[in-house]
N, C-alpha and C. Protein backbone atom coordinates (compact mmCIF):
# COMPACT_ATOMS: atom_id res chain seq x y z
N UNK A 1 11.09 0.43 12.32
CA UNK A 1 9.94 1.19 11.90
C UNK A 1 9.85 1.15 10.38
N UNK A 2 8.66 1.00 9.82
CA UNK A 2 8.38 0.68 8.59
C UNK A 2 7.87 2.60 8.27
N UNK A 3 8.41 3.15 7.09
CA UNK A 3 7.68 3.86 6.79
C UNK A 3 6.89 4.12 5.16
N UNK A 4 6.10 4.40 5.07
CA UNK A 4 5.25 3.77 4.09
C UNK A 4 5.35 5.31 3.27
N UNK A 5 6.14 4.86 2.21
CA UNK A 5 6.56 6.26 0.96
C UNK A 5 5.65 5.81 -0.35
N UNK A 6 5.55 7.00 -1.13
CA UNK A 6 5.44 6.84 -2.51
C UNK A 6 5.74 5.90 -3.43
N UNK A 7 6.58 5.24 -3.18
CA UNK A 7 7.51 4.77 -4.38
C UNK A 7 7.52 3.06 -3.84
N UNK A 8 6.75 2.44 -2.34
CA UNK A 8 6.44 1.04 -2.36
C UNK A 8 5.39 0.73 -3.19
N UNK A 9 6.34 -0.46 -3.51
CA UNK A 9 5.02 -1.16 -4.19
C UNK A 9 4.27 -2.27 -3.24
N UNK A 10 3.11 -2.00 -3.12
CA UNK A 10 2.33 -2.03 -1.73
C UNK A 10 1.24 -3.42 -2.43
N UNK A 11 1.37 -4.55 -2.29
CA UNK A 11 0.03 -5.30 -2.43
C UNK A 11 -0.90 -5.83 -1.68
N UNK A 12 -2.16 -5.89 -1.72
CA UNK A 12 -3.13 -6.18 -0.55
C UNK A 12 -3.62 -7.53 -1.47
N UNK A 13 -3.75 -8.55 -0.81
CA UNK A 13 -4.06 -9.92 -0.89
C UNK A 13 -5.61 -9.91 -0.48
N UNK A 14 -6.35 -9.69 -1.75
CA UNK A 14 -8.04 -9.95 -1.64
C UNK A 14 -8.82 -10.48 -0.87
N UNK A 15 -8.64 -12.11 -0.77
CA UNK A 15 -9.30 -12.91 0.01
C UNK A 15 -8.52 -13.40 1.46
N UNK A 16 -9.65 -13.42 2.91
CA UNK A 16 -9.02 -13.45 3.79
C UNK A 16 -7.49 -14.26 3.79
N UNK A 17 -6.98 -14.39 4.93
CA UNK A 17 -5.73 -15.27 5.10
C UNK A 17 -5.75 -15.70 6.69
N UNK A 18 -5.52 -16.69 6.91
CA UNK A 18 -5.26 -17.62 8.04
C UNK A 18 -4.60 -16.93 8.71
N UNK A 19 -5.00 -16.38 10.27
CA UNK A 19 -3.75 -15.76 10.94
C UNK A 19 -2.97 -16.23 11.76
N UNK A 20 -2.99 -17.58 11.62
CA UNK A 20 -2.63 -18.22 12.99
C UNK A 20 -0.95 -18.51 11.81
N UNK A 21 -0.86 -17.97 11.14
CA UNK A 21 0.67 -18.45 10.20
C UNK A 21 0.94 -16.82 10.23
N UNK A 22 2.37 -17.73 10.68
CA UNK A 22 3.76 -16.58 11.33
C UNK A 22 4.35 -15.95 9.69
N UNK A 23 5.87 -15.60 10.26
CA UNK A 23 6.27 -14.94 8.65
C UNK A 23 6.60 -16.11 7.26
N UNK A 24 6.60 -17.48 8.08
CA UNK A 24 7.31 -18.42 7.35
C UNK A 24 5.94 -18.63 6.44
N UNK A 25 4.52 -18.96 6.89
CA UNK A 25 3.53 -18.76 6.49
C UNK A 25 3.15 -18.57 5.68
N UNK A 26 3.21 -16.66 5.70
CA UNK A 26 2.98 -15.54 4.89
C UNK A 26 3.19 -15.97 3.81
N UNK A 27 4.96 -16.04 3.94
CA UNK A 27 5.69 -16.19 2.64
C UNK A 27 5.56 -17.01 1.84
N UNK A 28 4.67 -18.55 2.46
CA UNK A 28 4.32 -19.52 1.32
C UNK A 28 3.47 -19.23 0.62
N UNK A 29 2.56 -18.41 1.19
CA UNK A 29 0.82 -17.72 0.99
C UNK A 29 1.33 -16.69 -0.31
N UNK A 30 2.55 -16.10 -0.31
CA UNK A 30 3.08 -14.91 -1.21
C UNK A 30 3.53 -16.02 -2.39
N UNK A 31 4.23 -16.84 -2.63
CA UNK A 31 4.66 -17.64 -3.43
C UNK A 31 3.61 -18.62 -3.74
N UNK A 32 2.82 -19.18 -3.33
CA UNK A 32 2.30 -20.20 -4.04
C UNK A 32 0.60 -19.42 -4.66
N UNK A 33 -0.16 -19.12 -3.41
CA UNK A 33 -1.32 -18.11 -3.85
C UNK A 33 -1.51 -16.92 -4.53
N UNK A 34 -0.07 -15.81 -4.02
CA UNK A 34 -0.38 -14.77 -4.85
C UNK A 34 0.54 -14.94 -5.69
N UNK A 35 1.38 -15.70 -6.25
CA UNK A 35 2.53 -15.92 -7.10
C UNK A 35 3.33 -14.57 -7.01
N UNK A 36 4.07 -14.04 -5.97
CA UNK A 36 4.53 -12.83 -5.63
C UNK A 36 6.19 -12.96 -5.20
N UNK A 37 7.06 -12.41 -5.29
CA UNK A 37 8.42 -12.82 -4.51
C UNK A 37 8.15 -12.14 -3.15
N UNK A 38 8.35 -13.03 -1.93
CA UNK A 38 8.22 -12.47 -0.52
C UNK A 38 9.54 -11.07 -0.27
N UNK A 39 10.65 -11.72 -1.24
CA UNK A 39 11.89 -10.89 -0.83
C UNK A 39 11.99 -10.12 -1.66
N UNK A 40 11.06 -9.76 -2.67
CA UNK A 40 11.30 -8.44 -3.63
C UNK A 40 11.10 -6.91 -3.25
N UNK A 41 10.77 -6.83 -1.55
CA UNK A 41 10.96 -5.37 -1.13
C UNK A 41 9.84 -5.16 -1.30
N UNK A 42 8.40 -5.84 -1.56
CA UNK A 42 7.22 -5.29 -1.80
C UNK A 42 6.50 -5.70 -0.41
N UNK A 43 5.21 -4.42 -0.21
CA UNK A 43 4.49 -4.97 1.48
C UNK A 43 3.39 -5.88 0.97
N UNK A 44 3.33 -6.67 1.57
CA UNK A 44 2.17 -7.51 1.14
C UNK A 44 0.95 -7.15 2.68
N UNK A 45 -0.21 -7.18 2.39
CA UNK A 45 -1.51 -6.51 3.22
C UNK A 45 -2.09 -7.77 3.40
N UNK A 46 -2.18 -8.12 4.73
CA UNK A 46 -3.49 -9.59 4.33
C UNK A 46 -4.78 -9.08 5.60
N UNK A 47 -5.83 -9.37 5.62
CA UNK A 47 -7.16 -9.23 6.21
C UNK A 47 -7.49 -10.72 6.99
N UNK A 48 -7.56 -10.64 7.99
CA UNK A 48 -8.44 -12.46 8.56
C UNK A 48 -10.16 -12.27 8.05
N UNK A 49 -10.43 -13.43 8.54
CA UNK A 49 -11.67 -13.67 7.80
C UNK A 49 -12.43 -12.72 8.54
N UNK A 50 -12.51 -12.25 9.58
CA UNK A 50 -14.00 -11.66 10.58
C UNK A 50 -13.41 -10.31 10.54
N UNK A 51 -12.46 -9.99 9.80
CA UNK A 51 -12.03 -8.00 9.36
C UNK A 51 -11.63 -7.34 10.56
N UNK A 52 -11.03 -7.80 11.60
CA UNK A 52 -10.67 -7.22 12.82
C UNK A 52 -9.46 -7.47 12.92
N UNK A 53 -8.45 -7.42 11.88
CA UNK A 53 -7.22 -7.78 11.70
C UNK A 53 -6.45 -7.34 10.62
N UNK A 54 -5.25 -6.52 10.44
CA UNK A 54 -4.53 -6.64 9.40
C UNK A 54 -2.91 -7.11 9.63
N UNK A 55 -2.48 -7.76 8.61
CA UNK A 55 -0.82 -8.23 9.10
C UNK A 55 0.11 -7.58 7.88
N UNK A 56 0.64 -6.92 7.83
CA UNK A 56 1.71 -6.63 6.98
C UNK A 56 2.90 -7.25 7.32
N UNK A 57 3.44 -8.08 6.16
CA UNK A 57 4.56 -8.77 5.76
C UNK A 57 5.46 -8.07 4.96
N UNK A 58 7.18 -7.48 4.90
CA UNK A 58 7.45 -6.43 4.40
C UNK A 58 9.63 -7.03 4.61
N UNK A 59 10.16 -7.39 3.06
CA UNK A 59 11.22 -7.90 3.43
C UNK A 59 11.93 -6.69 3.49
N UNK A 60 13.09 -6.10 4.19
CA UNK A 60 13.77 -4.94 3.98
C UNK A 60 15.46 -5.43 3.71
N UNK A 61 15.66 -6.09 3.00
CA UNK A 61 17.01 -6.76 2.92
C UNK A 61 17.73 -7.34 3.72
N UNK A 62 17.37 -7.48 5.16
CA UNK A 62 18.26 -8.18 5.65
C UNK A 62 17.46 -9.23 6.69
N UNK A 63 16.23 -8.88 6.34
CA UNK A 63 15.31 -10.01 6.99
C UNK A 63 13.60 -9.56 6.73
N UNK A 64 13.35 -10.36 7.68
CA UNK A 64 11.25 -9.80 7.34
C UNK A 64 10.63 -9.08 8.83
N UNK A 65 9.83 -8.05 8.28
CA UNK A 65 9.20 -7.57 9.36
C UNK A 65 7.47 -8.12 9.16
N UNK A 66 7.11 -8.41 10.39
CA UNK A 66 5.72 -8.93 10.27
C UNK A 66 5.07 -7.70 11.36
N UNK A 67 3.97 -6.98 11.01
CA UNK A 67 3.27 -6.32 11.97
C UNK A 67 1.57 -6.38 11.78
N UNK A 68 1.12 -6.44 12.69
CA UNK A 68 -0.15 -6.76 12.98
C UNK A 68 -0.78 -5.41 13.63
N UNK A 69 -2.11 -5.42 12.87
CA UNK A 69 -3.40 -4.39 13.52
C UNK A 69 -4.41 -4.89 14.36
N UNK A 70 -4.90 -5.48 15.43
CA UNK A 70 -6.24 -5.64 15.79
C UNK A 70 -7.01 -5.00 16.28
N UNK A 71 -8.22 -4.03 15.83
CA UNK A 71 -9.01 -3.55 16.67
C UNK A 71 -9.81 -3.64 17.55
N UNK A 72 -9.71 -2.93 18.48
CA UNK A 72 -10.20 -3.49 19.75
C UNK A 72 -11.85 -3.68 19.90
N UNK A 73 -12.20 -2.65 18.72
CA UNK A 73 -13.89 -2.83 18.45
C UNK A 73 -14.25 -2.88 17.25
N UNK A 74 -15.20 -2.68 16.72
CA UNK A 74 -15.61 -3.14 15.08
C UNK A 74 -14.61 -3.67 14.56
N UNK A 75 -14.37 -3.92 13.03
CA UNK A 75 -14.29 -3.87 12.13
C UNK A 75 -13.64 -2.94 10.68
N UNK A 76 -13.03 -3.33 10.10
CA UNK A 76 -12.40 -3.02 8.63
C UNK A 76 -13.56 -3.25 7.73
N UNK A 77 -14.28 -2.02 7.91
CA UNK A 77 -15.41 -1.88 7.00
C UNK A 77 -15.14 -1.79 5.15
N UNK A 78 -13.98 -1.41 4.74
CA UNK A 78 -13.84 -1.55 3.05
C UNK A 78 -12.23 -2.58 3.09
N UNK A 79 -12.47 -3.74 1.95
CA UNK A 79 -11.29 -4.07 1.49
C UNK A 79 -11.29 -3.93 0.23
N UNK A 80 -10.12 -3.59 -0.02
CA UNK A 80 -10.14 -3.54 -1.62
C UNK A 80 -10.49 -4.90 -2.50
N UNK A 81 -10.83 -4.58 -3.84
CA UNK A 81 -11.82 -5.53 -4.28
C UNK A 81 -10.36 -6.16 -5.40
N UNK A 82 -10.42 -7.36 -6.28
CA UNK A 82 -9.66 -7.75 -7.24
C UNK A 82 -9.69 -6.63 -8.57
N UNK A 83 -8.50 -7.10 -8.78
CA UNK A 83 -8.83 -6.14 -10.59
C UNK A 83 -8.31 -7.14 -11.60
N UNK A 84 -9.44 -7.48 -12.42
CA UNK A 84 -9.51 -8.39 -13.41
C UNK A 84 -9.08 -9.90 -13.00
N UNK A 85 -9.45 -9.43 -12.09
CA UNK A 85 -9.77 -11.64 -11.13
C UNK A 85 -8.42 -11.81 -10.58
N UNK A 86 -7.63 -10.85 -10.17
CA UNK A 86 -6.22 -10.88 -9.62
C UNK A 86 -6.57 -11.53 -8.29
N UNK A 87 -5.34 -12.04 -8.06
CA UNK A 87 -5.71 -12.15 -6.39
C UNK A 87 -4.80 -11.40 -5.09
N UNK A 88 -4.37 -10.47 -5.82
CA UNK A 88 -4.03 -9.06 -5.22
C UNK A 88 -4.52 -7.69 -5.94
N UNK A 89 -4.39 -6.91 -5.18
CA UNK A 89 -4.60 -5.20 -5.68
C UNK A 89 -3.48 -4.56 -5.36
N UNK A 90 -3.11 -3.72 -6.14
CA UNK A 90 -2.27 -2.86 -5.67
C UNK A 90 -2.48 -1.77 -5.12
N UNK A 91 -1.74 -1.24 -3.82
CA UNK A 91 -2.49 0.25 -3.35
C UNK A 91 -1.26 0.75 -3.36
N UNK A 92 -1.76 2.29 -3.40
CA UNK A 92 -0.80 3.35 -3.14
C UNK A 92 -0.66 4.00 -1.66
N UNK A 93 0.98 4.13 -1.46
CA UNK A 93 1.20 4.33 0.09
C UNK A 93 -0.11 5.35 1.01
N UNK A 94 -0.97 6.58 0.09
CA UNK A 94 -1.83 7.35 0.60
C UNK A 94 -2.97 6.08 1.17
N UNK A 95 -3.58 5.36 0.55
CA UNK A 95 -4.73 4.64 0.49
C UNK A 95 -4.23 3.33 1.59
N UNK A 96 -2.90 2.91 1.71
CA UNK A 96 -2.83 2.08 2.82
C UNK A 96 -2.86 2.58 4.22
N UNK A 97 -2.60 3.88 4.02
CA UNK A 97 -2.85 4.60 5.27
C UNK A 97 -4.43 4.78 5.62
N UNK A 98 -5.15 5.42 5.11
CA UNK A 98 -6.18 5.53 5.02
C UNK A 98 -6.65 4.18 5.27
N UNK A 99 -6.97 2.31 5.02
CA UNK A 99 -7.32 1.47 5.45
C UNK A 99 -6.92 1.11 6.68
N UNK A 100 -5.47 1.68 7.25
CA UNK A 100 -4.77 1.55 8.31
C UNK A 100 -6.07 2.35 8.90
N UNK A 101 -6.25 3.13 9.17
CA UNK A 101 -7.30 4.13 10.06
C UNK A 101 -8.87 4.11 10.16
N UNK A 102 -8.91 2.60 9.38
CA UNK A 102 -10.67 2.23 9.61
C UNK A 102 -11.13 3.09 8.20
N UNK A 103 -10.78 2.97 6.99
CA UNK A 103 -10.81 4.18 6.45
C UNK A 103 -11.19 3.77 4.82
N UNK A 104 -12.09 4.54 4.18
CA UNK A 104 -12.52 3.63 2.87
C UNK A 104 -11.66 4.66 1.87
N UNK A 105 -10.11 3.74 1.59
CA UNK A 105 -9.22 4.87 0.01
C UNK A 105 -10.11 5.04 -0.71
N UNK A 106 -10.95 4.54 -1.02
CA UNK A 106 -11.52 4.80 -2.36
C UNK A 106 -12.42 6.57 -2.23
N UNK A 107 -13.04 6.37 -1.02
CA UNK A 107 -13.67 8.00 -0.99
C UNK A 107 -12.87 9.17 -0.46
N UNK A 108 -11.74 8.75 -0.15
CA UNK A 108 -10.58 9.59 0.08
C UNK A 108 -10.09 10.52 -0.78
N UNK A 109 -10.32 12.00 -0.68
CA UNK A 109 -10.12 13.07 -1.35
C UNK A 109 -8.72 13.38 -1.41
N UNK A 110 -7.46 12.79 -2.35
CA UNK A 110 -5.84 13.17 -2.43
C UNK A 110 -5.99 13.78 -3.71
N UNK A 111 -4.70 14.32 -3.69
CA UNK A 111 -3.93 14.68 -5.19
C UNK A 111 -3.58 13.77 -5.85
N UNK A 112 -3.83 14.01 -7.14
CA UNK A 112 -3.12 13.30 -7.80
C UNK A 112 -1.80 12.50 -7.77
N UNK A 113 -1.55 11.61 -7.80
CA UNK A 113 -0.30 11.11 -7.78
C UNK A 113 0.74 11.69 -8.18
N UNK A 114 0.67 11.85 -9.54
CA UNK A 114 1.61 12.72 -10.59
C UNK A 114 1.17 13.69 -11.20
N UNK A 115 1.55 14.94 -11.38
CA UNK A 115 1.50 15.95 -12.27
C UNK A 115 2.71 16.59 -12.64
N UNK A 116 2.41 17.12 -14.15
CA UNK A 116 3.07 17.79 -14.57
C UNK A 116 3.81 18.80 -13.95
N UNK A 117 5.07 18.88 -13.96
CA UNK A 117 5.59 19.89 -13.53
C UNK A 117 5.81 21.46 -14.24
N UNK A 118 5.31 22.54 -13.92
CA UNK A 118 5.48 23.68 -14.65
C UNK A 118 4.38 23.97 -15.43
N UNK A 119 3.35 23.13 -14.46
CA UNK A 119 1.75 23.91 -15.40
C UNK A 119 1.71 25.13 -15.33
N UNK A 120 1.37 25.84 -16.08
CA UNK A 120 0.81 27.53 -15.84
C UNK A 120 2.15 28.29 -15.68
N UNK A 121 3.21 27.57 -15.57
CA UNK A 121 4.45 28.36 -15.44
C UNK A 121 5.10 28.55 -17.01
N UNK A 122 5.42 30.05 -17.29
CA UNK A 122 6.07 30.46 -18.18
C UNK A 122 7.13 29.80 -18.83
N UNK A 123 7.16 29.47 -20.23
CA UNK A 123 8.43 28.73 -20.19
C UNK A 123 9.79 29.75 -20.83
N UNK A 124 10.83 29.08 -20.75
CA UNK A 124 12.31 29.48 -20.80
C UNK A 124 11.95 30.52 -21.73
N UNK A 125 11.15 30.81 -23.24
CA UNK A 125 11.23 31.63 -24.04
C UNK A 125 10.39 32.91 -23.58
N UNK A 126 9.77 32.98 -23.02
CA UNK A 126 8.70 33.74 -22.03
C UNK A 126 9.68 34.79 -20.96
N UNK A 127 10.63 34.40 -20.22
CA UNK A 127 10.87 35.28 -19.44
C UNK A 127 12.35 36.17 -20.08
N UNK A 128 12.21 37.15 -19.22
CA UNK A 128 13.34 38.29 -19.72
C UNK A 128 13.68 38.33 -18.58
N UNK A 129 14.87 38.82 -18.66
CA UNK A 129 15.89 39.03 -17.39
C UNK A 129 16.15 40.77 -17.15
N UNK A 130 15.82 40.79 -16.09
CA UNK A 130 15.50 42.59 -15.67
C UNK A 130 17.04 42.85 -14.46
N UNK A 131 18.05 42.98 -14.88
CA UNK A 131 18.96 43.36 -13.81
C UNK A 131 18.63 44.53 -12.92
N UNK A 132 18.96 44.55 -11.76
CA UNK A 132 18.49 44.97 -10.78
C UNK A 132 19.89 46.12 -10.85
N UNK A 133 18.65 47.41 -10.58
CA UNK A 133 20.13 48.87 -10.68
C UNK A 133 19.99 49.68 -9.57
């Protein structure tokens, strides 16, 4: 079981990909097209051409997991688009879920990724210590 945390670095491969290629495939598709390491622990996302398909490719150190989505009706109505003519995007574990579920990240209402810790909270010079009698 793959579980999809915070802290992958998650890439989705822009333009469709051939699905009829297994993991050996993938991995040439990761090295030569997206210039990516297959075994660097990162998920790579690919789409077939007619959007009724997703394959995640995902090395976990001691080999590769390949898993596949097909829906049984429509369509993967949003893919993420390039950024600055890349030929991957990067998503964050919230937003791959959300495409996992027929689902457009981009209008997806989350929190912020990161915030400050101890907004609005008093700091160390602020509080007094009241022993209890």
């Amino acid at each position: 079981m793959i579980q999809l945390t915070p802290h992958l670095r998650i890439l989705a491969a822009v333009e469709p990909t051939d699905f009829r290629r297994g993991i050996d495939g993938l991995c040439r598709v990761c090295r030569q097209e997206l210039e990516a390491d297959p075994m660097s622990g990162a998920v790579f996302v690919f789409r077939n051409r007619r959007a009724r398909a997703l394959k995640i490719l995902v090395y976990d150190g001691q080999g590769f997991w390949l898993c596949q989505k097909r829906l049984s009706a429509g369509r993967f109505r949003f893919w993420p688009a390039s950024e600055r003519g890349g030929r991957t995007r990067r998503l964050e574990a919230h937003e791959l879920q959300v495409l996992l579920a027929c689902g457009d990240p981009s209008a997806a209402k989350v929190a912020p990724p990161w915030r400050r810790v101890g907004e609005g909270f008093p700091g160390p010079a602020r509080l007094t210590f009241r022993p209890f009698l």
